[in-house]
N, C-alpha and C. Protein backbone atom coordinates (compact mmCIF):
# COMPACT_ATOMS: atom_id res chain seq x y z
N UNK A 1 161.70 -60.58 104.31
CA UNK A 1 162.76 -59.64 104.61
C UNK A 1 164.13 -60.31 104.53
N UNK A 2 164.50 -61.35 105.57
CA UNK A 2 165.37 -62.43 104.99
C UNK A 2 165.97 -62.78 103.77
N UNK A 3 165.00 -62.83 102.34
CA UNK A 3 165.07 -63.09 101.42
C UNK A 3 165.38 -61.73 100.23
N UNK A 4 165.29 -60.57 100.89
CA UNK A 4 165.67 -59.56 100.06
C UNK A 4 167.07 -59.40 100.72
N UNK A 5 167.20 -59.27 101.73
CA UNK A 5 168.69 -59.52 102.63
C UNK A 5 169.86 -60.26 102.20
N UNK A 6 169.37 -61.78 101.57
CA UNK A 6 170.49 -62.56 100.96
C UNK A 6 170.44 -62.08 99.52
N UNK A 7 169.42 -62.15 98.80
CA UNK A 7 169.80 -61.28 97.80
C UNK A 7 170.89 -60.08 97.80
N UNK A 8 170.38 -58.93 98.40
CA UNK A 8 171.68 -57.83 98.45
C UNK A 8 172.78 -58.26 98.74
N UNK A 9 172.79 -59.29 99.68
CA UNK A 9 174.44 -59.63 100.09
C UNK A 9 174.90 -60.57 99.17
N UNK A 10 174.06 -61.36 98.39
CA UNK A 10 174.82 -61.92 96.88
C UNK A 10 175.00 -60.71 95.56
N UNK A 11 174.54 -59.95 95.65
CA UNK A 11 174.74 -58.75 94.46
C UNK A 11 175.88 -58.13 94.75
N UNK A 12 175.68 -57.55 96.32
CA UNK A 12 177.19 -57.10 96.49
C UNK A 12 178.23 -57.94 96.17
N UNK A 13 178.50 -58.98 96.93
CA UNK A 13 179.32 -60.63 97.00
C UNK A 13 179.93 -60.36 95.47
N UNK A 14 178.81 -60.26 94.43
CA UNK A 14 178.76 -60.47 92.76
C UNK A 14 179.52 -59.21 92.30
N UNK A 15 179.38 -58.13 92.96
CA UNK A 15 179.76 -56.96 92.25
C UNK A 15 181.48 -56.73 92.76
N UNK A 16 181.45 -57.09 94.02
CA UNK A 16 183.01 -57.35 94.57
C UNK A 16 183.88 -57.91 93.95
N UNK A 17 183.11 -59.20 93.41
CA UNK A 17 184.03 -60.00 93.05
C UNK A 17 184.34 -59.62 91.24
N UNK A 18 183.38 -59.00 90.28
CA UNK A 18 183.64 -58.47 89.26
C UNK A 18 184.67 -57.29 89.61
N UNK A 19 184.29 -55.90 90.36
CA UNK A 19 185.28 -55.54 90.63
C UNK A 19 187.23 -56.19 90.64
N UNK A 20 187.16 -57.52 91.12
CA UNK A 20 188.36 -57.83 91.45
C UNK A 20 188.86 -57.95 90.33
N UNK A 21 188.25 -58.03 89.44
CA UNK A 21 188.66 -59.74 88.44
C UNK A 21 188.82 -58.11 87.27
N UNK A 22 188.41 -56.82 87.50
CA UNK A 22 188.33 -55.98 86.33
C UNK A 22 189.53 -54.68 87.07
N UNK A 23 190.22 -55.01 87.91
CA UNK A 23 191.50 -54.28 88.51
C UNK A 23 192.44 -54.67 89.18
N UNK A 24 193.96 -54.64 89.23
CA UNK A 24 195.02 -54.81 90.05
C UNK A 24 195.97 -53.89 90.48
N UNK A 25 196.59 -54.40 92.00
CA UNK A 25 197.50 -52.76 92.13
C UNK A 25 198.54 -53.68 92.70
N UNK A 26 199.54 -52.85 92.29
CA UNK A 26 200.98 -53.33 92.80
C UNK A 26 201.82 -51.65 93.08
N UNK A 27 202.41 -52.08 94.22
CA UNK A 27 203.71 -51.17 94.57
C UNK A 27 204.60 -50.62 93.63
N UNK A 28 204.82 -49.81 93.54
CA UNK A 28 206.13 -49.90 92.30
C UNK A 28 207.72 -49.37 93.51
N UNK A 29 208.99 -49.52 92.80
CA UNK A 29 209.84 -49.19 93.85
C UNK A 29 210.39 -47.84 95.00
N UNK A 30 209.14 -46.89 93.95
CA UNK A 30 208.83 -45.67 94.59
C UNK A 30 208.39 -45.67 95.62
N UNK A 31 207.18 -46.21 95.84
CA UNK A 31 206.63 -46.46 96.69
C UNK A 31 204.81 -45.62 96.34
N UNK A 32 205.20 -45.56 94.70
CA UNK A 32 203.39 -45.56 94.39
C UNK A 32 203.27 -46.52 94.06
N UNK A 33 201.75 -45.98 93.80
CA UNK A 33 200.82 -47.39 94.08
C UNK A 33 200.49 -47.94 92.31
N UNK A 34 200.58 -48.59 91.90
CA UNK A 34 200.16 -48.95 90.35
C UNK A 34 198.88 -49.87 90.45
N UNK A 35 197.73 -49.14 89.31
CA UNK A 35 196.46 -49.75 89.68
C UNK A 35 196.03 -50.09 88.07
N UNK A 36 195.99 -51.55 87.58
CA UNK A 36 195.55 -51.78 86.60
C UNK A 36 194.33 -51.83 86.21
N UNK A 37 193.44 -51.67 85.48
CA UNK A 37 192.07 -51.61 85.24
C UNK A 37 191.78 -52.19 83.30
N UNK A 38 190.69 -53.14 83.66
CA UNK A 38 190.75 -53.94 82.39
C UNK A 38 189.31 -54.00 82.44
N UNK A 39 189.07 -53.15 81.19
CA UNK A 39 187.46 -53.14 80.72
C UNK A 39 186.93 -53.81 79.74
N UNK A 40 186.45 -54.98 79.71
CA UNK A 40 185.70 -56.19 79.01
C UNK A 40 184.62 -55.65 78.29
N UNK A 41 184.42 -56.13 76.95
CA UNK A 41 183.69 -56.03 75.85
C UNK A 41 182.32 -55.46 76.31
N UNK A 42 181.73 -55.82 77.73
CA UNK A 42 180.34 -55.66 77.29
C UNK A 42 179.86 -54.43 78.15
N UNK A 43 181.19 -54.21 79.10
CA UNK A 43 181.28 -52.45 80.07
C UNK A 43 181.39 -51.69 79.02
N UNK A 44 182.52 -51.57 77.61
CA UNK A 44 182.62 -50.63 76.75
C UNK A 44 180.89 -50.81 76.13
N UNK A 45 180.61 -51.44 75.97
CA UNK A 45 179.35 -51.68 74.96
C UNK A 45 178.07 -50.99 75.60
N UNK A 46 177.79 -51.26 77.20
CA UNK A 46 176.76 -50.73 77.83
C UNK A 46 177.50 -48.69 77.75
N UNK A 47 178.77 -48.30 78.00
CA UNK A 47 178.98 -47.08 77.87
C UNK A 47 178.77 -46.68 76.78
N UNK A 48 178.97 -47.04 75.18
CA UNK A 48 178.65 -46.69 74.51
C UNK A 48 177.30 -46.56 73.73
N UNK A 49 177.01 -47.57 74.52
CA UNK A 49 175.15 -47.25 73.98
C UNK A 49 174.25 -46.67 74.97
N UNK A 50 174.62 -45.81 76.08
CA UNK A 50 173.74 -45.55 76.87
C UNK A 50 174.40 -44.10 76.98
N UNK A 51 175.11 -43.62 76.25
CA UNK A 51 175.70 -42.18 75.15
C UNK A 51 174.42 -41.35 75.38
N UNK A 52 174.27 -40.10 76.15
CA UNK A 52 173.31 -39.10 76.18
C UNK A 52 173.60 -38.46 75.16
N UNK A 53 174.10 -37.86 74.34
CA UNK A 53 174.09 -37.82 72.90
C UNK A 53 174.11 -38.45 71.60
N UNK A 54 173.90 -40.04 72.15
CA UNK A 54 174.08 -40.70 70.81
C UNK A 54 172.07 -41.81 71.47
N UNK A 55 171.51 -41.36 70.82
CA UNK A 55 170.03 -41.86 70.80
C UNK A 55 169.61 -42.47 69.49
N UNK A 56 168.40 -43.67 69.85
CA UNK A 56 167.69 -44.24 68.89
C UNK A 56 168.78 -44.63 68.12
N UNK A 57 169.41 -45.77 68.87
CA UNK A 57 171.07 -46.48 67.98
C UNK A 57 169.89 -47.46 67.73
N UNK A 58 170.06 -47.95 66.21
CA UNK A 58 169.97 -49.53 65.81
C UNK A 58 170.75 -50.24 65.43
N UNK A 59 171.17 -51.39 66.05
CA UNK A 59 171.70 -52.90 65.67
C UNK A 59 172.89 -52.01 65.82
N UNK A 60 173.49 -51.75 67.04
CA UNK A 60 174.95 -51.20 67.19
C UNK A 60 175.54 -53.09 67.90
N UNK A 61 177.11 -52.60 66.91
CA UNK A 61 177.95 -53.58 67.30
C UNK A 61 179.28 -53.18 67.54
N UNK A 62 179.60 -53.39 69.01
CA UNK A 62 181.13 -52.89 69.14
C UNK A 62 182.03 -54.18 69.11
N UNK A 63 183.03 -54.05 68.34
CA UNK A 63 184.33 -54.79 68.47
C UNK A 63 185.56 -54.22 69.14
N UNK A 64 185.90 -55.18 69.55
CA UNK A 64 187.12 -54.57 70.25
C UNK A 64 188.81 -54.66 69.57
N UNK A 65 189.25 -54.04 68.77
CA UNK A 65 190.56 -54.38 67.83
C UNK A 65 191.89 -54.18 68.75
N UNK A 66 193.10 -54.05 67.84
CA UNK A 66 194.03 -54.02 68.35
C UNK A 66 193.80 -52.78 67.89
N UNK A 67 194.78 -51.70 69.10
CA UNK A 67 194.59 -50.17 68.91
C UNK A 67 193.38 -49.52 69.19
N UNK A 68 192.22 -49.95 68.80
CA UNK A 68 190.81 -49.04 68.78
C UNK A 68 189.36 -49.82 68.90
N UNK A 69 188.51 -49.54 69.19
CA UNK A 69 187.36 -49.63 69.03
C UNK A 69 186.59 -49.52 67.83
N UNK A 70 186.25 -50.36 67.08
CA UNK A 70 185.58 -50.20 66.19
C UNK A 70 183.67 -50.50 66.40
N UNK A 71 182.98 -49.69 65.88
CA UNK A 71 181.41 -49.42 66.41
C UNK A 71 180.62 -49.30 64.98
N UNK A 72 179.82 -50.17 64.75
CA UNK A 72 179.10 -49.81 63.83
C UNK A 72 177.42 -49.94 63.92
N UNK A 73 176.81 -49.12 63.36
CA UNK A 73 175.08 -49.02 63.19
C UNK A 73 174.44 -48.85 62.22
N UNK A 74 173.20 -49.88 62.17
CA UNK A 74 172.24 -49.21 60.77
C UNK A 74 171.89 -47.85 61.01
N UNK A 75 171.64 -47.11 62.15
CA UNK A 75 171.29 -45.85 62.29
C UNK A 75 171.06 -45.34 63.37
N UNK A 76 171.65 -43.84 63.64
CA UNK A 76 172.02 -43.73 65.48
C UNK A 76 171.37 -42.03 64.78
N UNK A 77 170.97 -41.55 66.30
CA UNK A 77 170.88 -40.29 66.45
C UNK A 77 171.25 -39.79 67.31
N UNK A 78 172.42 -38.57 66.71
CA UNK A 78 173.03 -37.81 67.31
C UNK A 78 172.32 -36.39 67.56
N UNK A 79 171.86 -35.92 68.83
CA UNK A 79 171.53 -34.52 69.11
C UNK A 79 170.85 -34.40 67.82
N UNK A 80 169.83 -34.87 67.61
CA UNK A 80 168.77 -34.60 66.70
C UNK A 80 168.79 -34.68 65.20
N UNK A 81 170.23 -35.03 64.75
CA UNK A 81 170.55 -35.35 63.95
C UNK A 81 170.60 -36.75 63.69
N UNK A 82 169.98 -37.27 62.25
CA UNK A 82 170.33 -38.64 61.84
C UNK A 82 170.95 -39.68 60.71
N UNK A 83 171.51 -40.35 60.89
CA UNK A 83 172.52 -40.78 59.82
C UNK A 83 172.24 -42.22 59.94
N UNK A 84 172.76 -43.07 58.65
CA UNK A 84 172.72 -44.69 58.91
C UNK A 84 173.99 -45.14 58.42
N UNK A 85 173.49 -46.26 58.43
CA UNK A 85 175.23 -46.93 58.13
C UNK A 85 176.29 -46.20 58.79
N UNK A 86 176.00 -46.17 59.73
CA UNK A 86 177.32 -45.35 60.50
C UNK A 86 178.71 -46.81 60.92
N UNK A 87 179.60 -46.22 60.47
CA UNK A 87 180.90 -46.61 61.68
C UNK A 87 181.36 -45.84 61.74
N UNK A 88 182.73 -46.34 63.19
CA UNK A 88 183.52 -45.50 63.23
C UNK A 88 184.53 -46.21 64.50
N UNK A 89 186.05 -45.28 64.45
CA UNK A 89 186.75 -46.36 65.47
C UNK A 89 186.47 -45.20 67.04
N UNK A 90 187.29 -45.68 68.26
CA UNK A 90 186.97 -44.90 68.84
C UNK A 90 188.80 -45.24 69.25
N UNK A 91 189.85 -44.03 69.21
CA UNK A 91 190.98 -44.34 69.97
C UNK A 91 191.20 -43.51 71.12
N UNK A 92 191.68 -44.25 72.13
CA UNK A 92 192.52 -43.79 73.26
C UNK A 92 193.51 -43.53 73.20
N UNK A 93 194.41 -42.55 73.80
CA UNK A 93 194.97 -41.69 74.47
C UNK A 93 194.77 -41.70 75.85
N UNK A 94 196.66 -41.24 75.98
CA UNK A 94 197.02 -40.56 77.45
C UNK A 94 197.88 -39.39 76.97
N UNK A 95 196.87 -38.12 77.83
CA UNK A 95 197.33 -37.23 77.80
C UNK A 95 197.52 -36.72 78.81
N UNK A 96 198.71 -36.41 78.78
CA UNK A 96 199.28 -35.39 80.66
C UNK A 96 198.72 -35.69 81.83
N UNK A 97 198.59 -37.38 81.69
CA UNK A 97 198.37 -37.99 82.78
C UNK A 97 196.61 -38.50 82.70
N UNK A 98 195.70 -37.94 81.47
CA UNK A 98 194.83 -38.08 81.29
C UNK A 98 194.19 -39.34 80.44
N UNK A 99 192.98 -39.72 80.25
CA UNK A 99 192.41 -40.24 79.28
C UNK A 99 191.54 -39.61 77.98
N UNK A 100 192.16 -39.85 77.09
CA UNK A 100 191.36 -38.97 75.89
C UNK A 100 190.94 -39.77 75.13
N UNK A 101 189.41 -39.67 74.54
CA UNK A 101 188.92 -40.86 73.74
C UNK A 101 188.77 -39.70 72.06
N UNK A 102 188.73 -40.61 71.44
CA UNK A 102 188.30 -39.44 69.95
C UNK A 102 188.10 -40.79 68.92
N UNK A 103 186.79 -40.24 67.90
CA UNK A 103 186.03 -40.58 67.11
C UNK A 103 187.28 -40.49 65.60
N UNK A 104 187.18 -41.41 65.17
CA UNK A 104 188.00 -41.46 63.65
C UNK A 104 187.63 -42.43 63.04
N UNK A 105 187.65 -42.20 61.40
CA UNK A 105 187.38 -43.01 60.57
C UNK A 105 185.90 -42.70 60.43
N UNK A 106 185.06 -41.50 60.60
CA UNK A 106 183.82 -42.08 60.63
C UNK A 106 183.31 -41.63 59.24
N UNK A 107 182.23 -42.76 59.16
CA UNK A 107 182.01 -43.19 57.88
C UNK A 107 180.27 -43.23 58.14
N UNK A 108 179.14 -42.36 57.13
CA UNK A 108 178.28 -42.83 57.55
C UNK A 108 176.97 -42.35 56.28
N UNK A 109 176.30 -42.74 55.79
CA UNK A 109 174.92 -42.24 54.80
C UNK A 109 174.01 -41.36 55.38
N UNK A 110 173.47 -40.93 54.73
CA UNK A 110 172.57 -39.97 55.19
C UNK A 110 172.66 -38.41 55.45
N UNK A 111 172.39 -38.04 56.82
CA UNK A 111 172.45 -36.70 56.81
C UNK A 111 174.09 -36.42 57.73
N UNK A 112 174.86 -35.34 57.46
CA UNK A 112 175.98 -35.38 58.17
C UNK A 112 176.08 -34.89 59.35
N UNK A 113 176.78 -35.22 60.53
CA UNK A 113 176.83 -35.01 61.83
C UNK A 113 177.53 -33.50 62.28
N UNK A 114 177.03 -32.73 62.65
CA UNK A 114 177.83 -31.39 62.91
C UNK A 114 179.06 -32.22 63.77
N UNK A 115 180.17 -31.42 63.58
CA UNK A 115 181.59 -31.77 63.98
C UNK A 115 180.98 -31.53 65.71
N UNK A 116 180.71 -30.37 66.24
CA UNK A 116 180.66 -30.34 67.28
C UNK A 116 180.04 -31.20 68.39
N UNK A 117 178.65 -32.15 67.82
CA UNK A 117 178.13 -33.19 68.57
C UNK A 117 179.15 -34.17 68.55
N UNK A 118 180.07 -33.89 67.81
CA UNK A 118 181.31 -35.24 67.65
C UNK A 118 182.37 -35.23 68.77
N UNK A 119 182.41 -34.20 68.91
CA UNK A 119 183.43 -33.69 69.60
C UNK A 119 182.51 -33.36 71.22
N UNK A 120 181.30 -33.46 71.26
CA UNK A 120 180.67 -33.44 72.42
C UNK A 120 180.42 -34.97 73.21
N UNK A 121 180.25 -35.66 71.71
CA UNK A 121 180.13 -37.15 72.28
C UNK A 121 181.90 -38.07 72.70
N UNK A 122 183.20 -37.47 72.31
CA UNK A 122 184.34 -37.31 72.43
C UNK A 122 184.39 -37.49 74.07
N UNK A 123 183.93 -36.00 74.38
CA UNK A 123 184.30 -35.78 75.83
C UNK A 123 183.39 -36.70 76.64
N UNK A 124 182.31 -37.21 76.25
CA UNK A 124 181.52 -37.80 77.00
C UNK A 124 182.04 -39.17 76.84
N UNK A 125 182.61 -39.70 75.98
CA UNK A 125 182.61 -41.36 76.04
C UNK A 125 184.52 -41.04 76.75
N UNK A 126 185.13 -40.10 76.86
CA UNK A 126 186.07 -39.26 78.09
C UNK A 126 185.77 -39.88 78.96
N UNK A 127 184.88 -39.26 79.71
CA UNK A 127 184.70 -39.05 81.17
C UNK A 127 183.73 -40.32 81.69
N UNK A 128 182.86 -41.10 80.56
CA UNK A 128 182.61 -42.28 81.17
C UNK A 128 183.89 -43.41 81.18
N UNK A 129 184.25 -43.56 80.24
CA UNK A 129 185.56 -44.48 80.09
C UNK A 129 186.57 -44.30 81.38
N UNK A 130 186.90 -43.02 81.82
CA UNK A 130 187.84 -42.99 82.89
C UNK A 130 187.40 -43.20 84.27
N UNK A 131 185.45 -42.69 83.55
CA UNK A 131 185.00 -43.33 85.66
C UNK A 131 185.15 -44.74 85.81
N UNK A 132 184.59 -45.41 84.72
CA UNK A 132 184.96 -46.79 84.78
C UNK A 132 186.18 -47.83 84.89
N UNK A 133 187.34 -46.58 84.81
CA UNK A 133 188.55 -47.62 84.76
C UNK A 133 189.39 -47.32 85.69
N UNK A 134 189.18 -45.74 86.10
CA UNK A 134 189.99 -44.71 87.41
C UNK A 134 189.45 -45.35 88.57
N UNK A 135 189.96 -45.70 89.30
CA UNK A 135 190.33 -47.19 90.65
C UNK A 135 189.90 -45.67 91.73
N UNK A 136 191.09 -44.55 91.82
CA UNK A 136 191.22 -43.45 92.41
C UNK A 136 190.78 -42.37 91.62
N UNK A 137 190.16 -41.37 92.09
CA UNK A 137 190.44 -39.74 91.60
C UNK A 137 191.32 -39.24 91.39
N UNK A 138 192.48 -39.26 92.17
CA UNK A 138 193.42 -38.26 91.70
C UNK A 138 194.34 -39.24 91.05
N UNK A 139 194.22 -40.33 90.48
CA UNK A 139 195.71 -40.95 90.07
C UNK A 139 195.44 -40.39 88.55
N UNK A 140 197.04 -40.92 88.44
CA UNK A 140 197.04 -40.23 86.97
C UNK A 140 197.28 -41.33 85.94
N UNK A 141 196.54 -41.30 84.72
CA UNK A 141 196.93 -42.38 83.61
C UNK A 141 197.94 -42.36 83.11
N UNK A 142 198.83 -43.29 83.38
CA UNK A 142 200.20 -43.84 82.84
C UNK A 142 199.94 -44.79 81.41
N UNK A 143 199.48 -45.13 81.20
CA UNK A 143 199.04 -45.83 80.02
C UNK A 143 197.71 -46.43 79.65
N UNK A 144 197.24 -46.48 78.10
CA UNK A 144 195.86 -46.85 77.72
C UNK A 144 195.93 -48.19 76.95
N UNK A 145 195.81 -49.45 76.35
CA UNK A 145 195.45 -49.91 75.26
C UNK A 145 194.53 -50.62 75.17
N UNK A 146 194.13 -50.99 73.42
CA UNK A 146 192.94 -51.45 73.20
C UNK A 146 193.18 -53.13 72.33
N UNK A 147 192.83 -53.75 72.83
CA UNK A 147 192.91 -55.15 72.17
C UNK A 147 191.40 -55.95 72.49
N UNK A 148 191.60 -57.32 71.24
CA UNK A 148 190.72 -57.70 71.49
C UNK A 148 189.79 -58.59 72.85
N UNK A 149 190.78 -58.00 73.54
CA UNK A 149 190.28 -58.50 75.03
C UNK A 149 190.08 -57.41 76.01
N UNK A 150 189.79 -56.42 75.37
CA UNK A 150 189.96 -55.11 76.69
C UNK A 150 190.50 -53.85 76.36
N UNK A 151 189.80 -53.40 76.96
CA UNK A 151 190.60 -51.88 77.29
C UNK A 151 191.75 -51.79 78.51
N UNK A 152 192.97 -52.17 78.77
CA UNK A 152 193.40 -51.85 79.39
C UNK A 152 194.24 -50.37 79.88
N UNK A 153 193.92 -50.56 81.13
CA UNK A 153 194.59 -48.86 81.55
C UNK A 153 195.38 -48.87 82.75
N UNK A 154 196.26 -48.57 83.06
CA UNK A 154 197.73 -48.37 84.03
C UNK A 154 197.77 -47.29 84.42
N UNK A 155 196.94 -46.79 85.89
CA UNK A 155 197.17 -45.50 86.54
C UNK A 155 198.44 -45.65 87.50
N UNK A 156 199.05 -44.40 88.20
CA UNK A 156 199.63 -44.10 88.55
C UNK A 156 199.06 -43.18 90.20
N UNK A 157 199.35 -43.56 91.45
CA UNK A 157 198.95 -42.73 92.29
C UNK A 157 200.03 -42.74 93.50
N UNK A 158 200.62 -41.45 93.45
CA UNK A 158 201.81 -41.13 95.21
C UNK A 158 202.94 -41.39 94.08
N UNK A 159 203.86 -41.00 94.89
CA UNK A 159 205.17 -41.01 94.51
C UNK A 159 205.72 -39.96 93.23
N UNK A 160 205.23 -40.73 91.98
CA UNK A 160 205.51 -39.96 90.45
C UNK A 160 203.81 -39.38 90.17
N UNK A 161 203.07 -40.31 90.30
CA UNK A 161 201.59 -39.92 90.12
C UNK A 161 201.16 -38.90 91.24
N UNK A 162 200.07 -38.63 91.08
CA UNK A 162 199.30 -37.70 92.01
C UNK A 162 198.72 -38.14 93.81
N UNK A 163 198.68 -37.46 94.29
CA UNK A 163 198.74 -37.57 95.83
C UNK A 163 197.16 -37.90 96.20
């Protein structure tokens, strides 16, 4: 019992301390709060391959560029549809305080992807990307970018941002 005990309290210990090292907040002269959040190569990589609409990926490789995400596969299935040689970039956006992800450039053999699973897997790599980088719920995204070290993102919460 002991021994499952120090375990959990080193996982937590482990997960605290990743936490730290993947967010920062500073005051701004308003008196909101500014919360940085920096997502490392292999958080984007586990979100994008664990995609409830994107199944039976082979040999997926994400890079991380300046501006975008670039993702490529010998062959992924989308909502029952399948294609190979797929790439494609993935860019961020801030919109009206939001995070918006969208699929471009895609390039792929085989059979073609209905626009709408595109635009379904859009909102979904959305709303994982922002749980992972949104510190708070209600703050609002002040800025997104993508380099080869990260996704960085700059929320906003109190003052100019949200309450």
């Amino acid at each position: 019992m002991k021994k499952i005990r120090l375990v959990f309290m080193i996982g937590i210990l482990g997960l605290f301390m990743l936490s730290c090292s993947l967010f920062s907040m500073q005051r701004t002269a308003d008196g909101a709060l500014r919360v940085e959040t920096n997502l490392p190569l292999q958080v984007i990589t586990n979100i994008l391959s664990s995609a409830s609409e994107m199944t039976n990926v082979v040999n997926m490789q994400v890079e991380l560029r300046d501006g975008y995400i670039y993702v490529h596969a010998d062959s992924v299935q989308f909502q029952n549809q399948i294609a190979t040689d797929v790439s494609f970039h993935v860019e961020l956006t801030e919109i009206n305080g939001l995070l918006a992800a969208q699929i471009t450039n895609l390039d792929m053999s085989g059979n073609m992807i209905d626009e709408s699973a595109i635009e379904s897997y859009n909102q979904m790599l959305t709303e994982e990307l922002t749980k992972a980088g949104q510190q708070v719920d209600q703050a609002k995204l002040e800025n997104v970018s993508v380099s080869p070290d990260g996704i960085k993102m700059v929320w906003l919460l109190g003052a100019n941002g949200s309450n």
